[in-house]
PDB file of N, CA and C in Angstrom:
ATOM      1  N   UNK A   1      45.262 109.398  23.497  1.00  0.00           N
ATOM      2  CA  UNK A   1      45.982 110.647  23.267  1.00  0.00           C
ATOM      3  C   UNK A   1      46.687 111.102  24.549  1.00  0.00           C
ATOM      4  N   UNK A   2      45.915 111.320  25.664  1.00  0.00           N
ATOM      5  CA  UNK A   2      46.218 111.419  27.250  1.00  0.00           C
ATOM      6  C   UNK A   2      47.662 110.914  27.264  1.00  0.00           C
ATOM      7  N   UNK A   3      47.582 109.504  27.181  1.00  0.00           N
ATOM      8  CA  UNK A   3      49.184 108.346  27.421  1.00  0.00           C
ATOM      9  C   UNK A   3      49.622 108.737  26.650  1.00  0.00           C
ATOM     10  N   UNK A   4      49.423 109.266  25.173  1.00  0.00           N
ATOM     11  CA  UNK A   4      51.128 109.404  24.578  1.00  0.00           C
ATOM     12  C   UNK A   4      51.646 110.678  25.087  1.00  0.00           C
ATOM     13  N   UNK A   5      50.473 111.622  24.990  1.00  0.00           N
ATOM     14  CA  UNK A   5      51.399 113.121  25.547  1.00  0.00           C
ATOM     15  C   UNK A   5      52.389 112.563  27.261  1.00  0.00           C
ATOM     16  N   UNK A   6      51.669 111.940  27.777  1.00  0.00           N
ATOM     17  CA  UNK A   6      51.650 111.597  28.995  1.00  0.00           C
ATOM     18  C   UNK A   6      53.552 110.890  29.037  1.00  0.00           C
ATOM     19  N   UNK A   7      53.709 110.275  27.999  1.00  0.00           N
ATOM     20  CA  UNK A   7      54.572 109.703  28.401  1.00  0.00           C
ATOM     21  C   UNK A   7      56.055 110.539  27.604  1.00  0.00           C
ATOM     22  N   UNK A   8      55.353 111.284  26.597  1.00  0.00           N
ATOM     23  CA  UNK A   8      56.637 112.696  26.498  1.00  0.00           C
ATOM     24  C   UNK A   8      57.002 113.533  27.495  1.00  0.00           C
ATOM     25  N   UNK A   9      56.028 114.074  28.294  1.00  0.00           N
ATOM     26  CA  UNK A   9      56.436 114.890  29.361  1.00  0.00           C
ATOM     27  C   UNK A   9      56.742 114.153  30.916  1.00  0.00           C
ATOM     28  N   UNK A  10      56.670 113.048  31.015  1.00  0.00           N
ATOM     29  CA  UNK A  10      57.478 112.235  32.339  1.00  0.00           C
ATOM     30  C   UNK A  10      58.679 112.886  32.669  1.00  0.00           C
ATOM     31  N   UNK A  11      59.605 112.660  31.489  1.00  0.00           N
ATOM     32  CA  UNK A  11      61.076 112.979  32.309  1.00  0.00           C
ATOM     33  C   UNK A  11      61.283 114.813  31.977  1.00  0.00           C
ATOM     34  N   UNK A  12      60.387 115.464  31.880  1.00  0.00           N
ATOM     35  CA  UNK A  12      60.235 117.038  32.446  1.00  0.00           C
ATOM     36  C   UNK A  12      59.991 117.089  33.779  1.00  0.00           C
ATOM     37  N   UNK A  13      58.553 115.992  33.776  1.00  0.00           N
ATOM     38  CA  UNK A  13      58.053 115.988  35.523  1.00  0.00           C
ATOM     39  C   UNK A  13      59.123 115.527  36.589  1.00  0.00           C
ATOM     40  N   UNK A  14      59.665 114.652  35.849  1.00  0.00           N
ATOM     41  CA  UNK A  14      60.662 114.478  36.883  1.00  0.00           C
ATOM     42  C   UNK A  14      62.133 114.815  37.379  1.00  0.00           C
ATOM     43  N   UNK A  15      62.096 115.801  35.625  1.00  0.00           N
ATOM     44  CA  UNK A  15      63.363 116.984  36.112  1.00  0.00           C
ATOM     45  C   UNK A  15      62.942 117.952  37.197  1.00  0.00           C
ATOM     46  N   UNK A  16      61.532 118.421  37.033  1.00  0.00           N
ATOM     47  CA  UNK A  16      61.580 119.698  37.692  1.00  0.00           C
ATOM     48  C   UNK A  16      61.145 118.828  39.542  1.00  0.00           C
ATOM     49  N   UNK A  17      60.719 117.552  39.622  1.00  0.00           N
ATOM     50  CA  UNK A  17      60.733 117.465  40.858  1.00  0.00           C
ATOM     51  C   UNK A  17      62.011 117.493  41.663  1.00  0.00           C
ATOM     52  N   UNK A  18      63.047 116.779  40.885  1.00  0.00           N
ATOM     53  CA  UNK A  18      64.458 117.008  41.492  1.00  0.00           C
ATOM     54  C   UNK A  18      65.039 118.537  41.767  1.00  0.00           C
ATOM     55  N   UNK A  19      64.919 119.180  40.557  1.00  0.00           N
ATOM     56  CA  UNK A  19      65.373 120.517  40.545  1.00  0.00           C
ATOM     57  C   UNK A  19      64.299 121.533  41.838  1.00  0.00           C
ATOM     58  N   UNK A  20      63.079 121.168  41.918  1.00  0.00           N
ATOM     59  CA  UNK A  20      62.278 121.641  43.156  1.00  0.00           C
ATOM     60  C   UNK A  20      63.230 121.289  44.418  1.00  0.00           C
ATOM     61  N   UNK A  21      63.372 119.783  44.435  1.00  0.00           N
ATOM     62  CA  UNK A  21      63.798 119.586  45.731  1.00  0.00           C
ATOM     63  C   UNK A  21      65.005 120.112  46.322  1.00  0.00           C
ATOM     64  N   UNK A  22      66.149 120.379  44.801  1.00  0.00           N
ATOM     65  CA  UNK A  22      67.494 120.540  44.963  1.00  0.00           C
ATOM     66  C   UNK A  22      67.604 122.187  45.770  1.00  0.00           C
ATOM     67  N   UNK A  23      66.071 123.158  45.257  1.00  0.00           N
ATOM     68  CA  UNK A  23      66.394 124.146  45.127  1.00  0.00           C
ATOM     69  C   UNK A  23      65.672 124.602  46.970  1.00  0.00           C
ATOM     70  N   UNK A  24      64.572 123.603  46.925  1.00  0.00           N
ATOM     71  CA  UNK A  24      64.339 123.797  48.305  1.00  0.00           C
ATOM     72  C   UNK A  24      65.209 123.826  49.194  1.00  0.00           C
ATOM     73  N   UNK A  25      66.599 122.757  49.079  1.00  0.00           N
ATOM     74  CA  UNK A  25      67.326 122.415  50.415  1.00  0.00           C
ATOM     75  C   UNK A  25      67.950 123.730  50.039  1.00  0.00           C
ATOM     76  N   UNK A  26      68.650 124.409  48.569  1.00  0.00           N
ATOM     77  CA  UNK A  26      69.636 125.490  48.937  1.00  0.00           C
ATOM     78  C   UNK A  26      68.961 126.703  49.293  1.00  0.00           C
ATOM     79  N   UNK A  27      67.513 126.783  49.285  1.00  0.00           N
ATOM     80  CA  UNK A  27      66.843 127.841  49.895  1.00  0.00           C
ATOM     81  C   UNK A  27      67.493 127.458  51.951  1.00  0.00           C
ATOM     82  N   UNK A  28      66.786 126.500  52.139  1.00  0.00           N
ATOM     83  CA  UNK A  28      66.561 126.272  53.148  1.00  0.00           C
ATOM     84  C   UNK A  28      68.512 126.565  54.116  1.00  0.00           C
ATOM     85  N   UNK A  29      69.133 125.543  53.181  1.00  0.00           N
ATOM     86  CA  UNK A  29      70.630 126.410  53.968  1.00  0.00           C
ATOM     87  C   UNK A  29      71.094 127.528  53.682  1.00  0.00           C
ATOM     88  N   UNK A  30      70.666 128.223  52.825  1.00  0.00           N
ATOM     89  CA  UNK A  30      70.961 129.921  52.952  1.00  0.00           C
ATOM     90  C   UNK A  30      70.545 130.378  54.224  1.00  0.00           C
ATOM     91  N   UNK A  31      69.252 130.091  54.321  1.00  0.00           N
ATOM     92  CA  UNK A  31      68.327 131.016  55.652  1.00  0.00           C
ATOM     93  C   UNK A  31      69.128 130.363  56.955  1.00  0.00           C
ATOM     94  N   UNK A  32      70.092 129.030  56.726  1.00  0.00           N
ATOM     95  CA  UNK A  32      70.598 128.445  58.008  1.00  0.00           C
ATOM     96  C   UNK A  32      71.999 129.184  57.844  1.00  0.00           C
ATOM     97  N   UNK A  33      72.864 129.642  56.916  1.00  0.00           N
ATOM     98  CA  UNK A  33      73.854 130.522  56.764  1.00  0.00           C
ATOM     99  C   UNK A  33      73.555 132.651  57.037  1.00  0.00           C
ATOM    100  N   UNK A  34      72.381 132.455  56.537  1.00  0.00           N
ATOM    101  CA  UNK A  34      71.803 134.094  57.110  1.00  0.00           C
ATOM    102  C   UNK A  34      71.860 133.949  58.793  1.00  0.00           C
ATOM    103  N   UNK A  35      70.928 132.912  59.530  1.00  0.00           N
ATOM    104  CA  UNK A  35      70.926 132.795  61.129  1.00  0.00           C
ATOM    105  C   UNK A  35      72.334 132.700  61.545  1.00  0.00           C
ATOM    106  N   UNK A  36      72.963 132.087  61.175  1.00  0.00           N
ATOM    107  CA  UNK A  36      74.326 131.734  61.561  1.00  0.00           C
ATOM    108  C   UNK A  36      74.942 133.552  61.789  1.00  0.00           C
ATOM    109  N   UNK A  37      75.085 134.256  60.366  1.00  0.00           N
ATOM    110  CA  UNK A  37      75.774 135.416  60.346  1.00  0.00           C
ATOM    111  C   UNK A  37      74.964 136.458  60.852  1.00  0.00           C
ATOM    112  N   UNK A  38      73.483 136.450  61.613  1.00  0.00           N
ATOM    113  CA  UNK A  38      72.920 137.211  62.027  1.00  0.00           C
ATOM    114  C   UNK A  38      72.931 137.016  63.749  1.00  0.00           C
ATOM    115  N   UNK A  39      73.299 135.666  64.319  1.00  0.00           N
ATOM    116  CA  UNK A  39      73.899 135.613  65.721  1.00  0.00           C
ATOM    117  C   UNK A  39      75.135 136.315  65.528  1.00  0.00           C
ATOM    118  N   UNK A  40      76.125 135.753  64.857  1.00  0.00           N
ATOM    119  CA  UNK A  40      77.221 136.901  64.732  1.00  0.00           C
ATOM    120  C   UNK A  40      77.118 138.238  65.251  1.00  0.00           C
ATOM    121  N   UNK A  41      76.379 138.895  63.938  1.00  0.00           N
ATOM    122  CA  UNK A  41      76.560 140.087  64.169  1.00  0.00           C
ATOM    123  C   UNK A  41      75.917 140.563  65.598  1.00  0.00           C
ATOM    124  N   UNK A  42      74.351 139.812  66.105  1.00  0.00           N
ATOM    125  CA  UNK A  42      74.220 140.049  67.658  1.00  0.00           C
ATOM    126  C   UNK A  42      75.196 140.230  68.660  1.00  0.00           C
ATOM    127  N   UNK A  43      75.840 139.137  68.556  1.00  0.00           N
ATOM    128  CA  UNK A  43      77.472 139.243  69.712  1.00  0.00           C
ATOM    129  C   UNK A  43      78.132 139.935  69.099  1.00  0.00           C
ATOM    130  N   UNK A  44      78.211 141.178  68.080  1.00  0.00           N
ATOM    131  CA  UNK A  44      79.433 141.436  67.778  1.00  0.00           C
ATOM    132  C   UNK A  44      80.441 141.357  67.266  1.00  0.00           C
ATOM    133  N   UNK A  45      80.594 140.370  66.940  1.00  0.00           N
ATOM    134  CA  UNK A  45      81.971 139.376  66.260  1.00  0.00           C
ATOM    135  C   UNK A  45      82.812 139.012  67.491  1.00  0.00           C
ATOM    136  N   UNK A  46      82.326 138.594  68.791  1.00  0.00           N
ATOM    137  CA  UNK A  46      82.948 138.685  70.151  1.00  0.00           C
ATOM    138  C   UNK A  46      82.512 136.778  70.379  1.00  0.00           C
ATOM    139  N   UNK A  47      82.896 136.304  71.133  1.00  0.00           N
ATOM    140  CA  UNK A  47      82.887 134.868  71.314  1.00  0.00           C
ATOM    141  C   UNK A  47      81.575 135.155  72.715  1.00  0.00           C
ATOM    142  N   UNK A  48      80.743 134.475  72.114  1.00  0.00           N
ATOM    143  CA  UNK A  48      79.592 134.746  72.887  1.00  0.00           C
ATOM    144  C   UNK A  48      78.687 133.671  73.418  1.00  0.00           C
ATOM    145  N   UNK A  49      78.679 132.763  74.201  1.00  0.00           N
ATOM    146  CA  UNK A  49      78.430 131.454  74.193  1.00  0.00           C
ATOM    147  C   UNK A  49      76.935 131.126  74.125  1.00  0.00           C
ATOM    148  N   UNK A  50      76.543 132.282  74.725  1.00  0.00           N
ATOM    149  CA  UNK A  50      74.774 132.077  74.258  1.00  0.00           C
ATOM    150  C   UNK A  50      74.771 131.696  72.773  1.00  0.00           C
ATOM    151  N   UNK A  51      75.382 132.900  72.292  1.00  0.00           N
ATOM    152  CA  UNK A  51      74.771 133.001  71.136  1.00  0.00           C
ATOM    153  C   UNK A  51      75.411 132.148  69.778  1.00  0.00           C
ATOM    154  N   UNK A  52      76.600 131.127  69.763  1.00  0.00           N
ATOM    155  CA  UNK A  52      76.692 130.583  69.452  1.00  0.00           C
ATOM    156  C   UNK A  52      76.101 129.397  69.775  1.00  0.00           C
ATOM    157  N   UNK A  53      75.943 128.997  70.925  1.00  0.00           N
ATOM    158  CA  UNK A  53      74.513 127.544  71.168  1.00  0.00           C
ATOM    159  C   UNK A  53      73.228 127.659  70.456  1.00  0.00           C
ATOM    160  N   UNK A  54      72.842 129.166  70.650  1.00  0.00           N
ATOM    161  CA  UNK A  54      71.990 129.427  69.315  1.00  0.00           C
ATOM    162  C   UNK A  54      71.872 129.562  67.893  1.00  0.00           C
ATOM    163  N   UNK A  55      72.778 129.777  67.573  1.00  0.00           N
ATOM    164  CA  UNK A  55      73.704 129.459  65.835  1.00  0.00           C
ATOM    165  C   UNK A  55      73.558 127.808  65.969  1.00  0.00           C
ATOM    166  N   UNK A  56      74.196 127.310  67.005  1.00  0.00           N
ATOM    167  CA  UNK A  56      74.382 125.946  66.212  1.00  0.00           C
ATOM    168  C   UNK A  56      72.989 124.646  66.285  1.00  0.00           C
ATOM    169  N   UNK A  57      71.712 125.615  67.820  1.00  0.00           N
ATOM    170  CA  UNK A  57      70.783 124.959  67.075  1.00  0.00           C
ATOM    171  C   UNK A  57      69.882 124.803  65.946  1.00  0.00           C
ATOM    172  N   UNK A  58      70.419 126.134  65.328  1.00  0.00           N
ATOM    173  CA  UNK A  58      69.460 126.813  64.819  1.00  0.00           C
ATOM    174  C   UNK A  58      69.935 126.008  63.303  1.00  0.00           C
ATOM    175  N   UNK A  59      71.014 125.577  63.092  1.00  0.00           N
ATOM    176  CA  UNK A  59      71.770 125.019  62.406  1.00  0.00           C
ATOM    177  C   UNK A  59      71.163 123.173  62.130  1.00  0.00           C
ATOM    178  N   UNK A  60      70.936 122.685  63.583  1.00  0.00           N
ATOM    179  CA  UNK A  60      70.912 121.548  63.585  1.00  0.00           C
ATOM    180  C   UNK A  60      68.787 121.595  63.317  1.00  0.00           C
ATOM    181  N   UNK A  61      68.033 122.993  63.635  1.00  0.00           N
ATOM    182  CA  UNK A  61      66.598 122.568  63.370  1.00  0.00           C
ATOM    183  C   UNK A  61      66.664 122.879  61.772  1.00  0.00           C
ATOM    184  N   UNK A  62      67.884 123.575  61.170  1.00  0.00           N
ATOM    185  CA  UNK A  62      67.405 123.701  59.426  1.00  0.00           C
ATOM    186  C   UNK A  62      67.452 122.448  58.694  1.00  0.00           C
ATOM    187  N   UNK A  63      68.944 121.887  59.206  1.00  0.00           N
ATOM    188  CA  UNK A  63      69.147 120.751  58.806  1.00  0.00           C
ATOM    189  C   UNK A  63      68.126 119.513  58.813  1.00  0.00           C
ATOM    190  N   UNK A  64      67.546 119.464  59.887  1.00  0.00           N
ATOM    191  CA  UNK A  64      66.511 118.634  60.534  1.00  0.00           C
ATOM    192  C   UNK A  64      65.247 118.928  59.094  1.00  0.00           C
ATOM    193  N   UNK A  65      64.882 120.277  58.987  1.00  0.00           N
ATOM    194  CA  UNK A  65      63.500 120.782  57.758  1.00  0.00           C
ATOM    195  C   UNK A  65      64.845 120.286  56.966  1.00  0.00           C
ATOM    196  N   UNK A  66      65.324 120.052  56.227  1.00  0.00           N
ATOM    197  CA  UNK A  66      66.353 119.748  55.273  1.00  0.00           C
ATOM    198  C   UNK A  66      66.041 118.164  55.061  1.00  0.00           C
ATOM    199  N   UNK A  67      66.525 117.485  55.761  1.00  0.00           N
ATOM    200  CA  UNK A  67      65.988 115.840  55.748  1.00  0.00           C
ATOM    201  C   UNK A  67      64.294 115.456  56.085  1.00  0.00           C
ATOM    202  N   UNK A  68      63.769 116.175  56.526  1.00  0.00           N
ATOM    203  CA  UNK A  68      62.037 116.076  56.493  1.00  0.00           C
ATOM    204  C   UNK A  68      61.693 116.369  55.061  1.00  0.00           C
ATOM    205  N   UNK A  69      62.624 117.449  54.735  1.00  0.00           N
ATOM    206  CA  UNK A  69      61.628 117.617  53.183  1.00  0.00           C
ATOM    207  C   UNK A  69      62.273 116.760  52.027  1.00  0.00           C
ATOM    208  N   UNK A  70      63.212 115.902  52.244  1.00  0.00           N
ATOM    209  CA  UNK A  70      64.021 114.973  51.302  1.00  0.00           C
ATOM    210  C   UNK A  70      63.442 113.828  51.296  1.00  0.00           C
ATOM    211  N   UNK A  71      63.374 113.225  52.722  1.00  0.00           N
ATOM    212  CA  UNK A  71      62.488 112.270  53.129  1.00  0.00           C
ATOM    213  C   UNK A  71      60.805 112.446  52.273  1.00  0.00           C
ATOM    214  N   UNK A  72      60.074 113.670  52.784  1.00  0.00           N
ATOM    215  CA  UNK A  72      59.010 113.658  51.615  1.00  0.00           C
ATOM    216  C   UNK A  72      58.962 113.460  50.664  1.00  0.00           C
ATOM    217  N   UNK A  73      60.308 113.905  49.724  1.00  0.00           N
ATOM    218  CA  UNK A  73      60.095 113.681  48.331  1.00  0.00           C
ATOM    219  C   UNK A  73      60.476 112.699  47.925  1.00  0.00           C
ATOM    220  N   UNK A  74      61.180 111.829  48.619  1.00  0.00           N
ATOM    221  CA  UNK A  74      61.396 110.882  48.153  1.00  0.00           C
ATOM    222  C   UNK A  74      60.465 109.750  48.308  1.00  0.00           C
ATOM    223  N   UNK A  75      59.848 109.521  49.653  1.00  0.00           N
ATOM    224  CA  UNK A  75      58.779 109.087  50.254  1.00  0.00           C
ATOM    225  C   UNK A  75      57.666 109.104  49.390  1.00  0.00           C
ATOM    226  N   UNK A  76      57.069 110.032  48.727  1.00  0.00           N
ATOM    227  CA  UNK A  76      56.093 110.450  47.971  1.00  0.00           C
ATOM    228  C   UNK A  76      55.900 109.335  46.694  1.00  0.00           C
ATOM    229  N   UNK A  77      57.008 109.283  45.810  1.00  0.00           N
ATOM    230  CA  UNK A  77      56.692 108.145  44.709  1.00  0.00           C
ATOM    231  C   UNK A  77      57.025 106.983  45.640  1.00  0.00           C
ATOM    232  N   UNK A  78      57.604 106.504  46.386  1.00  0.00           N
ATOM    233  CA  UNK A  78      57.897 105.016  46.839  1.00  0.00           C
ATOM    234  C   UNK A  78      56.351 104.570  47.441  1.00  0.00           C
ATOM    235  N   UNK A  79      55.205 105.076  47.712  1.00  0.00           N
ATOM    236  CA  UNK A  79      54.519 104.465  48.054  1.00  0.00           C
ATOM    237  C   UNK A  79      53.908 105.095  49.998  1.00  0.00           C
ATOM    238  N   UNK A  80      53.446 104.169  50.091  1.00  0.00           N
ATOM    239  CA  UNK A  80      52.650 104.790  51.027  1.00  0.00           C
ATOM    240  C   UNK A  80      53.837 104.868  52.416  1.00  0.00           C
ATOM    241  N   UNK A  81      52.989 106.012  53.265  1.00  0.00           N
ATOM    242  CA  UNK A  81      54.322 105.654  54.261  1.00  0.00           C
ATOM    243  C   UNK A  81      53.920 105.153  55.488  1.00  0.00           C
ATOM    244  N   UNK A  82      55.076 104.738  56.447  1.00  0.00           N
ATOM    245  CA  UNK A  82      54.519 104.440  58.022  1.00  0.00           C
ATOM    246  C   UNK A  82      53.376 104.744  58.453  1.00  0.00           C
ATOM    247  N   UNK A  83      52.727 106.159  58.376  1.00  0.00           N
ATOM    248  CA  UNK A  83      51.794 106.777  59.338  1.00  0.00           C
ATOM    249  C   UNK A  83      50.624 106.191  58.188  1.00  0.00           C
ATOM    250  N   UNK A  84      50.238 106.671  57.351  1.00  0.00           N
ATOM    251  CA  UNK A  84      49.345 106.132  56.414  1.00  0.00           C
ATOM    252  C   UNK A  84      48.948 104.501  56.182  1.00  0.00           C
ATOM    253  N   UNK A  85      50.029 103.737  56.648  1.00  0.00           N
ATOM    254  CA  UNK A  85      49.429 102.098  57.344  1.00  0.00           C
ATOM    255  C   UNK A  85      49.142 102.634  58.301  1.00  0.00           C
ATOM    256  N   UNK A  86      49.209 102.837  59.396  1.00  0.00           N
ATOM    257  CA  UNK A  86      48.503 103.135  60.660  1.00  0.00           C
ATOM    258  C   UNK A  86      47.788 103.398  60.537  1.00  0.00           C
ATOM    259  N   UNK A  87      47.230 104.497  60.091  1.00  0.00           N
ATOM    260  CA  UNK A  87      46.014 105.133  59.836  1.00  0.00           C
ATOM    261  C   UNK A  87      44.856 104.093  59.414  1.00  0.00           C
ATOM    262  N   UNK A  88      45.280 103.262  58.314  1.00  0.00           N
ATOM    263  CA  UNK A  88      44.178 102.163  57.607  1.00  0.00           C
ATOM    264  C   UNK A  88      43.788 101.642  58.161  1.00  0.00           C
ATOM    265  N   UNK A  89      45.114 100.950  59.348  1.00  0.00           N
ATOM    266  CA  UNK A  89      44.694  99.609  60.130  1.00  0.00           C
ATOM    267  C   UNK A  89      43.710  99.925  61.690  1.00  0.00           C
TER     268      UNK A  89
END
């Protein structure tokens, strides 16, 4: 009974993992478009060189959680990863 329900609801499970992941990254670049327009408004709307080096790392660490958490999910069904052989051996 388990396997047949089991195998109706697969491609739900695996809508909503995509749609999780899709929705994580546009969470995640909003909050990198909020930092962006919240150095802004710090400087002013004035060309401010601090504070654009800070916009644009701040840009390059979202992006960075952006491909860590893609990498997880994708990582996750393919099987075991790098660190987890290490670990065994």
């Amino acid at each position: 009974l388990f396997r047949k329900l089991q195998a109706r609801w697969q491609s739900y499970d695996a809508y909503c993992r995509v749609a999780m992941s899709l929705g994580m990254n546009w969470v995640v670049t909003a909050l990198c478009y909020f930092w962006i327009c919240v150095c802004m408004i710090m400087s002013d709307l004035s060309f401010d060189v601090s504070q654009l080096i800070r916009a644009l790392c701040l840009v390059v660490v979202f992006q960075c959680v952006v491909l860590g958490l893609l990498r997880i999910d994708i990582r996750h069904k393919a099987g075991r990863s790098r660190w987890q052989r290490r670990l065994e051996s």
